[in-house]
N, C-alpha and C. Protein backbone atom coordinates (compact mmCIF):
# COMPACT_ATOMS: atom_id res chain seq x y z
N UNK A 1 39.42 16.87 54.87
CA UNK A 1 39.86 17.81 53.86
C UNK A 1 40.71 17.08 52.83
N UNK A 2 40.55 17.10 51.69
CA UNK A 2 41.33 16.73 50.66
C UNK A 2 42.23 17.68 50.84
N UNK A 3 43.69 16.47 50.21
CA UNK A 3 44.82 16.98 49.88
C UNK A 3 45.28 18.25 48.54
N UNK A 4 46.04 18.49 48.50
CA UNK A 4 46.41 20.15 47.90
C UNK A 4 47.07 19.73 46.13
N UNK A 5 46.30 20.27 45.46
CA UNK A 5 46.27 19.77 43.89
C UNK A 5 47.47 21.32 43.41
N UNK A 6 48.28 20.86 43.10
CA UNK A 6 49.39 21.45 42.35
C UNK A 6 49.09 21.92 41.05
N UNK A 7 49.38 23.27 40.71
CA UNK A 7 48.89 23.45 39.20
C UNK A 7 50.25 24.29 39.02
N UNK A 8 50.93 23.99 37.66
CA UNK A 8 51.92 24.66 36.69
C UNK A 8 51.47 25.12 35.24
N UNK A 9 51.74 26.19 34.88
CA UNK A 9 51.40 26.58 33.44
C UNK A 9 52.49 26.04 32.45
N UNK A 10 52.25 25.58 31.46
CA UNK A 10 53.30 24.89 30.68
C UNK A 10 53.30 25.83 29.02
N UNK A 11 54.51 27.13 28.91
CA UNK A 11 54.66 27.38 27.38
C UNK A 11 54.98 26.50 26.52
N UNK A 12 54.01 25.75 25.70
CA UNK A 12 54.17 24.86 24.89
C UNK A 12 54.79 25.37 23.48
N UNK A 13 55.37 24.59 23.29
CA UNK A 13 56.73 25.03 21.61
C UNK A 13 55.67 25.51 20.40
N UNK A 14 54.48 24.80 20.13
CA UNK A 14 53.96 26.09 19.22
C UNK A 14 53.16 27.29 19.39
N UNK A 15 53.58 27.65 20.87
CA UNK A 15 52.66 29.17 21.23
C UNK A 15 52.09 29.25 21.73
N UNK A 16 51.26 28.22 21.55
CA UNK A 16 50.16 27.58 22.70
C UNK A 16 50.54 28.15 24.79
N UNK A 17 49.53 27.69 25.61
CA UNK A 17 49.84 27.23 26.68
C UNK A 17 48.75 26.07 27.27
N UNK A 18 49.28 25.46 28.33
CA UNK A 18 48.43 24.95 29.05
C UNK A 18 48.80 24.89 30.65
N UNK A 19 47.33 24.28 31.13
CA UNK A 19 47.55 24.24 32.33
C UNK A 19 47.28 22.93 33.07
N UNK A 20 48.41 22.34 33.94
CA UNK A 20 48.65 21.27 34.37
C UNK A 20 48.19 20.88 35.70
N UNK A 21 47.85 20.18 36.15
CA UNK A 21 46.83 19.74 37.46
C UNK A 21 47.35 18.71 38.16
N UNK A 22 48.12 18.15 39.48
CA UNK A 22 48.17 17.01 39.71
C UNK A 22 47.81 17.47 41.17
N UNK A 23 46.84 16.18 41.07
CA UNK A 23 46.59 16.01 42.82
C UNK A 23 47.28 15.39 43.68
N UNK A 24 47.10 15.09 44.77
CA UNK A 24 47.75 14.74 46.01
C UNK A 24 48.40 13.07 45.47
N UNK A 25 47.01 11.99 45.49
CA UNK A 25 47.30 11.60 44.81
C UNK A 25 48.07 10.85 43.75
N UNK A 26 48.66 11.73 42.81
CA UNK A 26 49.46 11.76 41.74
C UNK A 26 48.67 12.04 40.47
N UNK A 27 47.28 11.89 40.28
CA UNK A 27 46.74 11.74 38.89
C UNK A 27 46.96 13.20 38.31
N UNK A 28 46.86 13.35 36.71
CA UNK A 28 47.55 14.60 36.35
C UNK A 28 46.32 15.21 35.59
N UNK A 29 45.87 15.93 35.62
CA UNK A 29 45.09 16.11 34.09
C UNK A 29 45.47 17.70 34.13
N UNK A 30 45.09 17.88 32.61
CA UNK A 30 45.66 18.65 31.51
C UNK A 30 45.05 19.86 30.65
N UNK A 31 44.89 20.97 30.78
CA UNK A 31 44.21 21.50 29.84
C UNK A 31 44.78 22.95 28.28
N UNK A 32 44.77 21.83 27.75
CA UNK A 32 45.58 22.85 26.41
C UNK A 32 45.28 23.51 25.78
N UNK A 33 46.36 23.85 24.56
CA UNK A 33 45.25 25.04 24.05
C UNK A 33 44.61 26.16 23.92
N UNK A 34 45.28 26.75 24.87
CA UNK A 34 45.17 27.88 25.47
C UNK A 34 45.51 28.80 24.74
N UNK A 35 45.12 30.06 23.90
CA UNK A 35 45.78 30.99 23.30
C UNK A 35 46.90 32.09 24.09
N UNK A 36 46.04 32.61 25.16
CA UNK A 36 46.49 33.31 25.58
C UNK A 36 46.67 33.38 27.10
N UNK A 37 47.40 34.60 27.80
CA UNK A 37 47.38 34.55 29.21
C UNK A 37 45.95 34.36 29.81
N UNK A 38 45.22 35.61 29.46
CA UNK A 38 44.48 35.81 30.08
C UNK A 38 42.98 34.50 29.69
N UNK A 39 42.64 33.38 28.85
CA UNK A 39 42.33 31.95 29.07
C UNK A 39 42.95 31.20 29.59
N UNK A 40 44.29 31.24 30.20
CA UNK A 40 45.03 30.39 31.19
C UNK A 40 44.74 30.70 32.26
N UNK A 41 44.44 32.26 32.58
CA UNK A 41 44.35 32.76 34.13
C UNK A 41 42.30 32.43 34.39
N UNK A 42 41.73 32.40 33.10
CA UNK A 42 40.43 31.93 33.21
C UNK A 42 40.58 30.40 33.71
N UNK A 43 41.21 29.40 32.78
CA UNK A 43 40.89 27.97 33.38
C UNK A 43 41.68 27.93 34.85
N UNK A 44 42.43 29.13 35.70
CA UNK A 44 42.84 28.65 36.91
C UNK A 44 42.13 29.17 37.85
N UNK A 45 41.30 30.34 37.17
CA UNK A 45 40.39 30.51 38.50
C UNK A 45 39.02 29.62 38.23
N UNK A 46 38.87 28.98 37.28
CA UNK A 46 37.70 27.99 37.40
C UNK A 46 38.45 26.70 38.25
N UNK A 47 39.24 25.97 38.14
CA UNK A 47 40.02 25.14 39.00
C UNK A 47 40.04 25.58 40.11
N UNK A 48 40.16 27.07 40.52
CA UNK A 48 40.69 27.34 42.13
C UNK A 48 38.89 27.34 42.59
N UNK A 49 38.01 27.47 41.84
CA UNK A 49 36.52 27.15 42.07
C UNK A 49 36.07 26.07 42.36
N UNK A 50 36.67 25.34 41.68
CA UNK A 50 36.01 23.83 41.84
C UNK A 50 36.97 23.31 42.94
N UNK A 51 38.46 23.52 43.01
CA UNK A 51 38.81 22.58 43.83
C UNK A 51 38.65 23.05 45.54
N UNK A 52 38.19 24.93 45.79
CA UNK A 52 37.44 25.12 46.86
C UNK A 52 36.12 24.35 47.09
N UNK A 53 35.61 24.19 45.77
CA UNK A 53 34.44 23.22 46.23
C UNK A 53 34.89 22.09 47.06
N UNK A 54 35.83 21.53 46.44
CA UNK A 54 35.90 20.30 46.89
C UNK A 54 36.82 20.13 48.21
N UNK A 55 37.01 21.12 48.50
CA UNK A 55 38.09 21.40 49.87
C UNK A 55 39.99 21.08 49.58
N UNK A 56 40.17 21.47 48.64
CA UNK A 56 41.45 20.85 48.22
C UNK A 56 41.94 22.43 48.06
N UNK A 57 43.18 22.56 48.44
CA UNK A 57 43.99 23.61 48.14
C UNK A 57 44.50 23.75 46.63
N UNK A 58 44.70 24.51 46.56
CA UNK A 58 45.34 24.93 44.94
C UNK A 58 46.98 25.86 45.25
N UNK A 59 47.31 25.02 44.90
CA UNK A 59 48.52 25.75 45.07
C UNK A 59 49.51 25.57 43.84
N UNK A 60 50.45 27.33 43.44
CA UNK A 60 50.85 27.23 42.21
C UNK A 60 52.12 26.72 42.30
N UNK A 61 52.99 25.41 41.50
CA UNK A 61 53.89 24.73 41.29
C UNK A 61 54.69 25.71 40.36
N UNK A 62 55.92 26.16 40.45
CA UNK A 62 56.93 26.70 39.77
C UNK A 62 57.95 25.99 39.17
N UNK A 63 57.76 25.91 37.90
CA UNK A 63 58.59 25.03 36.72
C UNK A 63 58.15 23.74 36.93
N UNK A 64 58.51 22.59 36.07
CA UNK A 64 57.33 21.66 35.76
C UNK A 64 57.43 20.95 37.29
N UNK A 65 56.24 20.42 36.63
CA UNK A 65 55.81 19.04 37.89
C UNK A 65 55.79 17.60 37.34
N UNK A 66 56.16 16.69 38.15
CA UNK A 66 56.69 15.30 38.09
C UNK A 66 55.56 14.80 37.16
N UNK A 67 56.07 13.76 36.29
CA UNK A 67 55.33 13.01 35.29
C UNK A 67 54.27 14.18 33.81
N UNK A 68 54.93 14.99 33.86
CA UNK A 68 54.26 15.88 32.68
C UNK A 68 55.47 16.17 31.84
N UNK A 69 56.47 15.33 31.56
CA UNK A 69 57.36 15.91 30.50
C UNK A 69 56.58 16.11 29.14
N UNK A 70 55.75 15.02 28.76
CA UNK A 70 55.38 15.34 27.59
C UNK A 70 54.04 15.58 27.58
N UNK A 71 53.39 16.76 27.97
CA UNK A 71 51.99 17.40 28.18
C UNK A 71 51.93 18.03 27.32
N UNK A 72 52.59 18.96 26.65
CA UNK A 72 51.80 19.52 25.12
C UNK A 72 51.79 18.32 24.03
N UNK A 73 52.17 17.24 23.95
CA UNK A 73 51.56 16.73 23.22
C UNK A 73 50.53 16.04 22.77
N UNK A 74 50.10 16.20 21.76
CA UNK A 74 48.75 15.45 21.67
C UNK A 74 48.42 14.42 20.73
């Protein structure tokens, strides 16, 4: 079984949101851009899809997670 991939939502300073990914691991990836809640709560149930595929837990991280200070930027 793969290890348990951490996801945090990040309110980014111009309005935006995104959603943050790090696996067991450590690697982080990122998805921004987001207008609204309800496309944030879309890209986490496609993540909680794929990473059941892949046998990895999803579990939600509350306030940031290590090595994403600067994730809204681009």
């Amino acid at each position: 079984m793969a290890g348990p991939v951490a996801y945090s939502i990040v309110d980014c300073p111009d309005g935006r949101f995104a959603v943050v990914a790090v696996s067991a691991a450590g690697s982080v990836h990122r998805r921004g851009g987001l207008l609204t809640l309800a496309e944030v709560d879309g890209c986490v149930q496609t993540l909680r899809v794929l990473m059941e595929a892949c046998g990895a837990p999803l579990v939600f991280w509350e306030g940031g997670l290590p090595s994403t200070d600067h994730i809204c930027d681009d």
